[in-house]
Protein backbone atom coordinates (compact mmCIF):
# COMPACT_ATOMS: atom_id res chain seq x y z
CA UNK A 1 85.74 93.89 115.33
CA UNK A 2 84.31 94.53 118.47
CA UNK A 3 81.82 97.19 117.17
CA UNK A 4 80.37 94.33 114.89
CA UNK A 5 80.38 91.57 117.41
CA UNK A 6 78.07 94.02 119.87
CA UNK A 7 75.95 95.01 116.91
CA UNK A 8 75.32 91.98 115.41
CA UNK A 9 75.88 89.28 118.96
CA UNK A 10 74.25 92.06 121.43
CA UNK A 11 71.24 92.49 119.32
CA UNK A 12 69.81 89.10 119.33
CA UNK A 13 71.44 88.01 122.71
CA UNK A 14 69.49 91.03 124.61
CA UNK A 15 66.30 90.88 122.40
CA UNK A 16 66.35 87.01 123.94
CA UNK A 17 66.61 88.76 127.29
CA UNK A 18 63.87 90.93 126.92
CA UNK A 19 61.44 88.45 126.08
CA UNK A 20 61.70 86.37 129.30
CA UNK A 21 59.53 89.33 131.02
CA UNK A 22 57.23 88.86 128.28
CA UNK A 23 56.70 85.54 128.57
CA UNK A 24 56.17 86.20 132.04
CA UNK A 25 53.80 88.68 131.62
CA UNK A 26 51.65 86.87 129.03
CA UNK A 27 51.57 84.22 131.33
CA UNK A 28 50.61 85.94 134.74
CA UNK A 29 48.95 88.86 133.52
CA UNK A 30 47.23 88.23 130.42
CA UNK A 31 46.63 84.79 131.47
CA UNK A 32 47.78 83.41 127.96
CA UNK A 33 48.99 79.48 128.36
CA UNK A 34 51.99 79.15 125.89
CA UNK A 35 53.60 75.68 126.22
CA UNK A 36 57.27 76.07 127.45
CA UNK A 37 58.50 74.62 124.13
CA UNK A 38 58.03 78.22 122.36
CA UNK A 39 59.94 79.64 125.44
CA UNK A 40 62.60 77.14 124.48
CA UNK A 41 62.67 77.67 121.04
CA UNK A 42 62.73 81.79 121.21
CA UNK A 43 65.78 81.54 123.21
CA UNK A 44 67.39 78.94 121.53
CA UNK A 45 67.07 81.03 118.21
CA UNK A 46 68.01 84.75 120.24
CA UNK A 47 71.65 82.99 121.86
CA UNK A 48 72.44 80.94 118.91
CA UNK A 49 71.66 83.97 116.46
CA UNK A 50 74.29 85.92 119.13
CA UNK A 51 76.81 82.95 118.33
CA UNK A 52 76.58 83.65 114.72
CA UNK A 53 77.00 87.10 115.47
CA UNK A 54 80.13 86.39 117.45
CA UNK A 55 81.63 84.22 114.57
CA UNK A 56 80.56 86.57 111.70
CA UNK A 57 81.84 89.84 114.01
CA UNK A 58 85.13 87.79 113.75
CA UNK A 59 85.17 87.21 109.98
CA UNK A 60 84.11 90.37 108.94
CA UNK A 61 87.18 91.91 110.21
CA UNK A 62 89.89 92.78 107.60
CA UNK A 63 92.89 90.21 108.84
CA UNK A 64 95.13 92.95 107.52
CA UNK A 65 96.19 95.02 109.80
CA UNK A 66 97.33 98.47 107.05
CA UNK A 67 93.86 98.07 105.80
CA UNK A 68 89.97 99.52 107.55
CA UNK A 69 87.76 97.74 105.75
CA UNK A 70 84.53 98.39 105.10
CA UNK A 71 80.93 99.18 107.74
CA UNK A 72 79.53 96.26 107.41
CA UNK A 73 82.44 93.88 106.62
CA UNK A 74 80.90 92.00 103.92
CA UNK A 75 83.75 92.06 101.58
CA UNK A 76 86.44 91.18 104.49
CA UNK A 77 84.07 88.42 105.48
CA UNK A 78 84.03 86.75 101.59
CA UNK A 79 87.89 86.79 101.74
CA UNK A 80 88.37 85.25 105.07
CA UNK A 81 85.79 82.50 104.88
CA UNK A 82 87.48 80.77 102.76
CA UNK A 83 90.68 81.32 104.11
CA UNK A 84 89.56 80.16 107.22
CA UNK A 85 87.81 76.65 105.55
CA UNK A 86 91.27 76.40 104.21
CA UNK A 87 93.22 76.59 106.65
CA UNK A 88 91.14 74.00 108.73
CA UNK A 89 91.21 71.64 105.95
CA UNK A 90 94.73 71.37 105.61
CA UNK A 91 94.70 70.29 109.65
């Protein structure tokens, strides 16, 4: 689980990082205006796309604890979806 939640939530949450410093630079060094808005809406996408990343890192783990599962977790993540919008319906 945590392998896939630093894959697929580290990934987007330190690519969102990185482009602060580019922002920056555009703006002060290449003298390129872009209205704060894109700024905004780059990181917004980045740290939400690293929540997602936390939640499916979660999901794609097999729940049971004799089995491995698979790489990616796409199998363990069709079975416990489900599960999971079950059990939260029944509350």
């Amino acid at each position: 689980m945590l392998g896939r939640i630093a894959l697929f939530a580290g990934i987007p949450f330190f690519a969102s990082l990185l482009l602060f410093p580019a922002f920056y630079y555009l703006k002060v060094v290449l003298d390129i205006d872009l209205p704060m808005f894109v700024v905004y809406i780059v990181s917004f996408i980045g740290l939400g796309g690293s929540l997602a990343g936390i939640s499916y890192g979660v999901l794609s783990t097999s729940w049971d604890a004799g089995r491995e599962g698979t790489f990616l977790g796409v199998d363990e993540f069709k079975a416990n979806l489900p599960a999971l919008m079950s059990r939260m319906n029944r509350k």
